[in-house]
C-alpha atoms as a PDB file:
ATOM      1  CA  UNK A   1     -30.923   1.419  -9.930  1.00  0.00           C
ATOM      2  CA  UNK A   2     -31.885   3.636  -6.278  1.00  0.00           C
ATOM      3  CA  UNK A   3     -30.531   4.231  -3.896  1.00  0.00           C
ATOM      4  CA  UNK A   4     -32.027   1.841  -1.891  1.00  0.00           C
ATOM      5  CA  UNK A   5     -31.527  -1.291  -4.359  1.00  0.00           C
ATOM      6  CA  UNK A   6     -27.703  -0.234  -4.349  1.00  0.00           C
ATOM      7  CA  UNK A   7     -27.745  -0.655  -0.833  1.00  0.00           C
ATOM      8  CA  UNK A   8     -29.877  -3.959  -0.787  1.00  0.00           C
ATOM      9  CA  UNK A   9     -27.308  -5.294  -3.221  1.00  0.00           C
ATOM     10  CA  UNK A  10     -24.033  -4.796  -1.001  1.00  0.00           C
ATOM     11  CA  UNK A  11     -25.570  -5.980   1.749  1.00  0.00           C
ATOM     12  CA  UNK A  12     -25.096  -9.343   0.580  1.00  0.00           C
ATOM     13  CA  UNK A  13     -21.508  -9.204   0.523  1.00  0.00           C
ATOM     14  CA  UNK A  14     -22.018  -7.652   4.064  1.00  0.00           C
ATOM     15  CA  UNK A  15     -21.279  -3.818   3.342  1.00  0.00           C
ATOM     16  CA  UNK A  16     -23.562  -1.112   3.543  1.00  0.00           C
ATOM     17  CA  UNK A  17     -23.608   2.590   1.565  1.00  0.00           C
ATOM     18  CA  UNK A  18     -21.988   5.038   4.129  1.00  0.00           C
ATOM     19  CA  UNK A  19     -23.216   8.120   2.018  1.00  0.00           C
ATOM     20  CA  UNK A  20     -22.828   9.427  -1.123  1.00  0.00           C
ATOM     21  CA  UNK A  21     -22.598  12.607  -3.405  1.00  0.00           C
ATOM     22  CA  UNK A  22     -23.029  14.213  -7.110  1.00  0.00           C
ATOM     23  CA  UNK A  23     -19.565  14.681  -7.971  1.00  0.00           C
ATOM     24  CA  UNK A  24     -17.794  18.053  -9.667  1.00  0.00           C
ATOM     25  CA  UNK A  25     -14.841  19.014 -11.187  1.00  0.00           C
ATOM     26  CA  UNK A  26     -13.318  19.821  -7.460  1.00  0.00           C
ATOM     27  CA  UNK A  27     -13.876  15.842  -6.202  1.00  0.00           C
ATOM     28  CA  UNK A  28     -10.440  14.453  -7.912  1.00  0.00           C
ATOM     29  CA  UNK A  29     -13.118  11.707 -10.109  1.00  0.00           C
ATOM     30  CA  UNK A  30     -13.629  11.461 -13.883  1.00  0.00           C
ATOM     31  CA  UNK A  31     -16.227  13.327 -15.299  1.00  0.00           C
ATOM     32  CA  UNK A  32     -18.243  10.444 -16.489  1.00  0.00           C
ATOM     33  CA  UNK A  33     -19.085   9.437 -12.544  1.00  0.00           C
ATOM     34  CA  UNK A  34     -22.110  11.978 -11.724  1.00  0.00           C
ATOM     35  CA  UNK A  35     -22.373   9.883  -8.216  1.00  0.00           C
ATOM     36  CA  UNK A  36     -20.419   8.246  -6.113  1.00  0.00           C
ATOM     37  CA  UNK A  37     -21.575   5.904  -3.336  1.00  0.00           C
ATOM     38  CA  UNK A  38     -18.909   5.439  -0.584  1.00  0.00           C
ATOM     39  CA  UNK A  39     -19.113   1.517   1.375  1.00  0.00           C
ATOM     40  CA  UNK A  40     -17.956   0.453   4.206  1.00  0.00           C
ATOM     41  CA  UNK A  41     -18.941  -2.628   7.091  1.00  0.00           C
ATOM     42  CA  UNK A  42     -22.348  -3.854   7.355  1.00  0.00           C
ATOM     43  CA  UNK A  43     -21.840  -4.722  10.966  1.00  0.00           C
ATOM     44  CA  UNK A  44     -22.227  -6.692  13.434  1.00  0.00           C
ATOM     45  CA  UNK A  45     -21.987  -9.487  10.758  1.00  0.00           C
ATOM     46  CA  UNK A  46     -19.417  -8.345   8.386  1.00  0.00           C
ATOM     47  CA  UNK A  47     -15.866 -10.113   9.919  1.00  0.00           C
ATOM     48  CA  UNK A  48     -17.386 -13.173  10.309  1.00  0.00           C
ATOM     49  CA  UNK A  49     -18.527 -12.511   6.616  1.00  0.00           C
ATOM     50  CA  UNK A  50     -14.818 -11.499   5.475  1.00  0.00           C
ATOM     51  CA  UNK A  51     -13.094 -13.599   7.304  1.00  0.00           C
ATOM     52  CA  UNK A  52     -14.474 -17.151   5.506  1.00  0.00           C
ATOM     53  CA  UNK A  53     -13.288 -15.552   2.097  1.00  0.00           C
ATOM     54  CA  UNK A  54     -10.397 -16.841   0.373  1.00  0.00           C
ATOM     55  CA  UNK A  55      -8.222 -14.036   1.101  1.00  0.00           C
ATOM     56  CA  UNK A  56      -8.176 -14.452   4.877  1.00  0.00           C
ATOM     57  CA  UNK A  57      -8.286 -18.065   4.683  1.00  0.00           C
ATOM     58  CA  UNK A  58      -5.562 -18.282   2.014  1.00  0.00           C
ATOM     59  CA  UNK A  59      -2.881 -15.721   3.953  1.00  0.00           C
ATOM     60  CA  UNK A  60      -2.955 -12.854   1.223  1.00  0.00           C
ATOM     61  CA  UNK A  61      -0.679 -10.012   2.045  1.00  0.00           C
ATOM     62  CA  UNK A  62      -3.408  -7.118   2.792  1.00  0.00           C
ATOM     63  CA  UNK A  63      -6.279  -9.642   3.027  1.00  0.00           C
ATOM     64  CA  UNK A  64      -8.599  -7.040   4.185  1.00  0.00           C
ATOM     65  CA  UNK A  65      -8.127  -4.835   0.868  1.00  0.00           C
ATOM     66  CA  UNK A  66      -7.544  -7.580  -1.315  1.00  0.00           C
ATOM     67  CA  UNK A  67     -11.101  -8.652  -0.474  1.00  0.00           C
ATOM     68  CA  UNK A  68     -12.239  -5.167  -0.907  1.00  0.00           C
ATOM     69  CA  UNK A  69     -11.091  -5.074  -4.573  1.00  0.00           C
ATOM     70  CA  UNK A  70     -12.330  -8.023  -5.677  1.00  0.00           C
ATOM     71  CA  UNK A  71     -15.733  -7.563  -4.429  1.00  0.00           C
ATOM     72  CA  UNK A  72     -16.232  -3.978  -5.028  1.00  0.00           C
ATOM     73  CA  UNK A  73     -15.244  -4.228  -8.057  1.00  0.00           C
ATOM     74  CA  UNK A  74     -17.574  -7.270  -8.911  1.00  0.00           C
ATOM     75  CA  UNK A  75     -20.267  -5.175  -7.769  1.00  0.00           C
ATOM     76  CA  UNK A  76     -18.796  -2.191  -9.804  1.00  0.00           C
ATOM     77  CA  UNK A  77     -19.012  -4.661 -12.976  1.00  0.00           C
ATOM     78  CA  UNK A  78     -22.696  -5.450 -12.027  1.00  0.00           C
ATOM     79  CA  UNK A  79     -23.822  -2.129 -11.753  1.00  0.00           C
ATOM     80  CA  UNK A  80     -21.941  -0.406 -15.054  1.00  0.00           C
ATOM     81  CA  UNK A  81     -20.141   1.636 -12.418  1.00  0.00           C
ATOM     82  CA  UNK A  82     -16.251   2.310 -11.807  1.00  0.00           C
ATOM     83  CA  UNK A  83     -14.778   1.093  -7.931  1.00  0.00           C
ATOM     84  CA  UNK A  84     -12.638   3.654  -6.598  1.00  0.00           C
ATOM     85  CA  UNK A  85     -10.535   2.570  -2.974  1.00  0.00           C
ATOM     86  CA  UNK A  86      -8.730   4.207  -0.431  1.00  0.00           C
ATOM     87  CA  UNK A  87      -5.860   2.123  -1.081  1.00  0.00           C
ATOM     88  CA  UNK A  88      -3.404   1.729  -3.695  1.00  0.00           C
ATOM     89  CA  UNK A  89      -2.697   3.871  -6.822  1.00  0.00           C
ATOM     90  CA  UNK A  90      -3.582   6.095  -7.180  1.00  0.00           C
ATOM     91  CA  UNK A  91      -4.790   7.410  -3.772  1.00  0.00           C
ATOM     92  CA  UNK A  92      -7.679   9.028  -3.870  1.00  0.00           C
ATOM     93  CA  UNK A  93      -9.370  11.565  -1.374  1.00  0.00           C
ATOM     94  CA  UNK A  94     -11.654   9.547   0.715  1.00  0.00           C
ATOM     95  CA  UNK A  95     -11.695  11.472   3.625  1.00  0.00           C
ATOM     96  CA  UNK A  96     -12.846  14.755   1.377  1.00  0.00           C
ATOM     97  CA  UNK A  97     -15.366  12.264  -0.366  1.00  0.00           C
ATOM     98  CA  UNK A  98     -16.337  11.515   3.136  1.00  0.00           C
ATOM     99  CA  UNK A  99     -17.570  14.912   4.513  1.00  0.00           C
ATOM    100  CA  UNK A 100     -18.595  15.374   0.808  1.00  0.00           C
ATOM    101  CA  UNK A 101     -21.309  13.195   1.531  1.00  0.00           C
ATOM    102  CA  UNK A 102     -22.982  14.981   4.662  1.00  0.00           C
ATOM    103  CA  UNK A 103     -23.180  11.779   6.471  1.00  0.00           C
ATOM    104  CA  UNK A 104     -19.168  12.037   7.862  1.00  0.00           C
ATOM    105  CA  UNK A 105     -17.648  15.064   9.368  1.00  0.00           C
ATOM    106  CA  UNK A 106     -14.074  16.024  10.641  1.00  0.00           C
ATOM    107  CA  UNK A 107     -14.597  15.316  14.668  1.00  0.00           C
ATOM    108  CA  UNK A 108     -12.637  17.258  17.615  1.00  0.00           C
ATOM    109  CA  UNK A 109      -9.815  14.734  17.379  1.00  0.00           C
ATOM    110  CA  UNK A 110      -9.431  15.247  13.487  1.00  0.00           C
ATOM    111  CA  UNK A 111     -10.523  11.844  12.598  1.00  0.00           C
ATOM    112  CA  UNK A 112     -13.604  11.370  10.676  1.00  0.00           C
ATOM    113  CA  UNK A 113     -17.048  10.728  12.456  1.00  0.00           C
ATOM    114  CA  UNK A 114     -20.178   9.136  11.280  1.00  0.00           C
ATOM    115  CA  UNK A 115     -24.028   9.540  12.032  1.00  0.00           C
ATOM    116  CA  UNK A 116     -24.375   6.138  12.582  1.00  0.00           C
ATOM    117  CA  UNK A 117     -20.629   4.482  12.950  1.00  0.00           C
ATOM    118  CA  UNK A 118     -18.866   7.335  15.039  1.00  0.00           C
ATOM    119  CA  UNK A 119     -15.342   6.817  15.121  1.00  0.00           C
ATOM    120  CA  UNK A 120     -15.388   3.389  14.170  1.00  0.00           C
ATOM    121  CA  UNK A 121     -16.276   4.375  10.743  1.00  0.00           C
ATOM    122  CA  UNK A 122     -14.613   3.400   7.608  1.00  0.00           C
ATOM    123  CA  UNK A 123     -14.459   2.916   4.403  1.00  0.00           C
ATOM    124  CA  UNK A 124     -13.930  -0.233   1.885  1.00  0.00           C
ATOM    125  CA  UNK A 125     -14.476   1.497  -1.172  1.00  0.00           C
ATOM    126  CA  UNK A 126     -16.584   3.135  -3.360  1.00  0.00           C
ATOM    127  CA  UNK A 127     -19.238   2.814  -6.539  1.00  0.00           C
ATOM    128  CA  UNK A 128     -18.998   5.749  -9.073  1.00  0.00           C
ATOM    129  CA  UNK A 129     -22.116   6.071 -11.027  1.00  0.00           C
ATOM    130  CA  UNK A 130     -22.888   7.337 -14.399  1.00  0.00           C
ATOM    131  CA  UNK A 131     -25.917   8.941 -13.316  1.00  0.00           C
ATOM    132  CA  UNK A 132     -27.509  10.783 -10.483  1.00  0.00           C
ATOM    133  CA  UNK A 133     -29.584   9.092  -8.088  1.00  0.00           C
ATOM    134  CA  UNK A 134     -31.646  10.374  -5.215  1.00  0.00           C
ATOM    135  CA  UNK A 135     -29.608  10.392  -1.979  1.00  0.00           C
ATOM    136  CA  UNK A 136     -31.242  10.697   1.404  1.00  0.00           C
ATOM    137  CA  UNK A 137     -31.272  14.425   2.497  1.00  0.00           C
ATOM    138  CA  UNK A 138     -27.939  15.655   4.654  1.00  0.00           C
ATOM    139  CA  UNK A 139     -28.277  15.600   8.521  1.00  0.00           C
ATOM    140  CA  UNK A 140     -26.832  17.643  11.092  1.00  0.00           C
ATOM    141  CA  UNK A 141     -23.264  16.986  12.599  1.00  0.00           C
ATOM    142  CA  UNK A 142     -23.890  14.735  15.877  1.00  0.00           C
ATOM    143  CA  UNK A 143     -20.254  16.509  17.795  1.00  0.00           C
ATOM    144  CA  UNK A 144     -22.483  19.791  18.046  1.00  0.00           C
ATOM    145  CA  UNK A 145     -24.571  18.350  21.030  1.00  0.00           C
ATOM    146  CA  UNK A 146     -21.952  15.752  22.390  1.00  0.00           C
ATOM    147  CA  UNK A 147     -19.837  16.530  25.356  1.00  0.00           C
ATOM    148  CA  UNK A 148     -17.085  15.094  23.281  1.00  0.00           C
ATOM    149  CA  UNK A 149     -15.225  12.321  25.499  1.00  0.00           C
ATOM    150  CA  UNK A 150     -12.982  11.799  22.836  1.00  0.00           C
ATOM    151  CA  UNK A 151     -11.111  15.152  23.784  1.00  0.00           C
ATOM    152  CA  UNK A 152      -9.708  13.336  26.692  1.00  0.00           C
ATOM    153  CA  UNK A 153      -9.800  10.008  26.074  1.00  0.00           C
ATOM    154  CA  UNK A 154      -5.900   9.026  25.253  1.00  0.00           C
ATOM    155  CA  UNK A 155      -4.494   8.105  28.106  1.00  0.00           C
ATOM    156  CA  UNK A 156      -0.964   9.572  26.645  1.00  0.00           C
ATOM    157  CA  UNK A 157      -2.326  12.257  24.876  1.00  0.00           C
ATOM    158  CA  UNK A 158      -1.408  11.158  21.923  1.00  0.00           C
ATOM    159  CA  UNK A 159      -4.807  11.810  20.093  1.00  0.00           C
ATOM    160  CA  UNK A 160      -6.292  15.544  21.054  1.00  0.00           C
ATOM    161  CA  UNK A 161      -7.768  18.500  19.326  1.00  0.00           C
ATOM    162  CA  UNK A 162      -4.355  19.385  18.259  1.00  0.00           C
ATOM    163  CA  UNK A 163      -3.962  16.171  15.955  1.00  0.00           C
ATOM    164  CA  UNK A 164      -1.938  12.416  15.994  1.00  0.00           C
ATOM    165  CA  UNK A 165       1.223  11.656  17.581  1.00  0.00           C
ATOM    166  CA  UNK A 166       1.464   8.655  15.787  1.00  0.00           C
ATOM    167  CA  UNK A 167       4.678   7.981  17.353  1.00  0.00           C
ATOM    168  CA  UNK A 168       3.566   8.433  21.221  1.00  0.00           C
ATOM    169  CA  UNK A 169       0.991   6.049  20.182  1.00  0.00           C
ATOM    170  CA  UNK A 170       2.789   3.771  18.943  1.00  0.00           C
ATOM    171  CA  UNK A 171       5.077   3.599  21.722  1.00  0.00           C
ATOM    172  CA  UNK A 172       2.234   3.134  24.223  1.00  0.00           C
ATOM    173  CA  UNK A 173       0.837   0.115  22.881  1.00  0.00           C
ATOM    174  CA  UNK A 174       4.056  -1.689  23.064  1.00  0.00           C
ATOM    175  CA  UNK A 175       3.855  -0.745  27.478  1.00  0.00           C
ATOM    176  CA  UNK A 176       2.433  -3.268  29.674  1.00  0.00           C
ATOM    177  CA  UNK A 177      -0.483  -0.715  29.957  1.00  0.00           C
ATOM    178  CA  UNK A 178      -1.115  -0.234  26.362  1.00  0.00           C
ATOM    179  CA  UNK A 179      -1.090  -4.173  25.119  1.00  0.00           C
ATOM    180  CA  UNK A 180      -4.855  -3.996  26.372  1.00  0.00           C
ATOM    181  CA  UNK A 181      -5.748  -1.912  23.726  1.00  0.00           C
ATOM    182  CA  UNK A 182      -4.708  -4.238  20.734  1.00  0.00           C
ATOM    183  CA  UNK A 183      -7.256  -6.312  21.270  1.00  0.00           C
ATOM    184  CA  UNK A 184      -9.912  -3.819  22.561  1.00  0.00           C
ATOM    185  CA  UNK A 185      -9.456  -1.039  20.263  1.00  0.00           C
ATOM    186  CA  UNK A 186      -8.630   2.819  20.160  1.00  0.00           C
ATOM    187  CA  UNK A 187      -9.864   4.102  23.431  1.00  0.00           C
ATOM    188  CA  UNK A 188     -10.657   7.712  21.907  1.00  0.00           C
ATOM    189  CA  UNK A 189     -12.819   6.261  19.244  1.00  0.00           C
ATOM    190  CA  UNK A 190     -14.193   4.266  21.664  1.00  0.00           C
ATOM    191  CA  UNK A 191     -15.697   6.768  23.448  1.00  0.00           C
ATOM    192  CA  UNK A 192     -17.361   8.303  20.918  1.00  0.00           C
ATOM    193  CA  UNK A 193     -21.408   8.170  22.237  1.00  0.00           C
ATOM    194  CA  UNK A 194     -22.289   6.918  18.846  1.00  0.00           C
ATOM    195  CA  UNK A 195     -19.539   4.729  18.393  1.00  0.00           C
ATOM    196  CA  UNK A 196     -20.269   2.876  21.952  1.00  0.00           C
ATOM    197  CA  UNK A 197     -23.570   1.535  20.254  1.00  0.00           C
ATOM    198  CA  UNK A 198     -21.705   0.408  17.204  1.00  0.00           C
ATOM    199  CA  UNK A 199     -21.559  -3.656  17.001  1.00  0.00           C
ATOM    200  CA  UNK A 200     -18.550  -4.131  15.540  1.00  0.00           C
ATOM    201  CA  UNK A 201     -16.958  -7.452  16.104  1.00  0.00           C
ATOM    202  CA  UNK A 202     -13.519  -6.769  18.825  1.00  0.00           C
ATOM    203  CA  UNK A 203     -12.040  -9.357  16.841  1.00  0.00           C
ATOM    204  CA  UNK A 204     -12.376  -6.669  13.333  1.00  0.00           C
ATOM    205  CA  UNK A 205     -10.805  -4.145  15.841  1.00  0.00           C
ATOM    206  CA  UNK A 206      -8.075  -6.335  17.210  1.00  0.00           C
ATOM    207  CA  UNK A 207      -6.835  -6.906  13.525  1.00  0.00           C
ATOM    208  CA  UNK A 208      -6.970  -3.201  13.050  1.00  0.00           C
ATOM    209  CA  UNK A 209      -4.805  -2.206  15.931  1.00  0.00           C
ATOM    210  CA  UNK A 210      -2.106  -5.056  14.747  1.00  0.00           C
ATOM    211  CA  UNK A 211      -1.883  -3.638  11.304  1.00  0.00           C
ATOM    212  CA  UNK A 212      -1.328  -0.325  12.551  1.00  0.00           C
ATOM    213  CA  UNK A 213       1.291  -0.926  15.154  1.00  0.00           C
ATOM    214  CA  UNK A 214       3.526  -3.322  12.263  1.00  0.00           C
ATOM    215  CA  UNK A 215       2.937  -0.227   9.929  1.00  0.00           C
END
């Protein structure tokens, strides 16, 4: 199967292939996978998608991954492949897998940018394949002509070019001045150029931002 038919085929379950790379013995991933596709959101439609599956509707602890693993993995099954996630046991190195692929790269703030998701990006899963496929050729790294916003785009400096203060995060969103953001997202990642033409559904981003503050 291509490239291309991979990518047809997720789409029906509302994901799309973010990338992808021939593995080696340096990627952490058995030596039987010679590819690995990495999947995340197919937006705008994909939380409308997810959230009429049984796992939302039914209350599962950690609907959003539970989801994940059952239908990457039934796609896994259909293609003869192995799912990998970037949840659970044992954890493996998505953000390396990531850049691996030449379609994500480590931005100015640390976090991981995409050509076509920004700082919105992530990632569901991914499909390791027992053969190698051709991948669309590598592209250039959209920060190096971007006046990158996202350097100053914390309002408490909690998220800069020296890395995360979780904590001062954290303790901003519970302020009267930081409750906005819940429900309209990270305003760093926000201001990512690409990210600003990104359709993903507030509601997707709201969920997000509630999950990490109760982590």
């Amino acid at each position: 199967m291509t490239y291309e038919e991979i990518d047809k085929l997720v789409k029906k379950h509302k994901l799309k292939i973010l990338g992808g790379f021939f593995s080696n013995n340096n990627d952490h991933i058995p030596s039987e996978v010679k590819t690995l596709i990495l999947l995340g959101p197919d937006e705008p439609n994909f939380w409308k998608h997810f959230t009429s599956s049984p796992e939302w509707k039914e209350g599962e602890i950690n609907p959003l991954d539970m989801w994940s693993y059952r239908v990457i993995n039934e796609i896994a099954q259909n293609l003869n492949s192995t799912a990998f996630f970037p949840f659970g046991i044992p954890l493996h190195p998505f953000f390396k897998w990531a850049i691996r692929s030449g379609s994500a790269w480590q931005s100015p703030v640390s976090l991981l940018v995409h050509k076509n998701a920004g700082l919105m990006v992530s990632y569901r899963g991914a499909l390791g394949l027992s053969k190698r496929i051709k991948l669309p050729p590598k592209t250039q790294k959209p920060c190096n002509n971007c006046n990158k916003p996202c350097l100053n785009a914390c309002k408490v400096t909690a998220l800069t070019s020296k890395g995360y203060d979780v904590g001062k995060c954290k303790s901003f969103l519970n302020t009267i001045e930081g409750i906005k953001f819940l429900s309209q997202g990270c305003a760093v990642r926000l201001s990512c150029p690409i990210s600003e033409n990104f359709q993903r559904d507030p509601k997707q981003s709201e969920y997000h931002m509630s999950v990490f503050k109760t982590s």
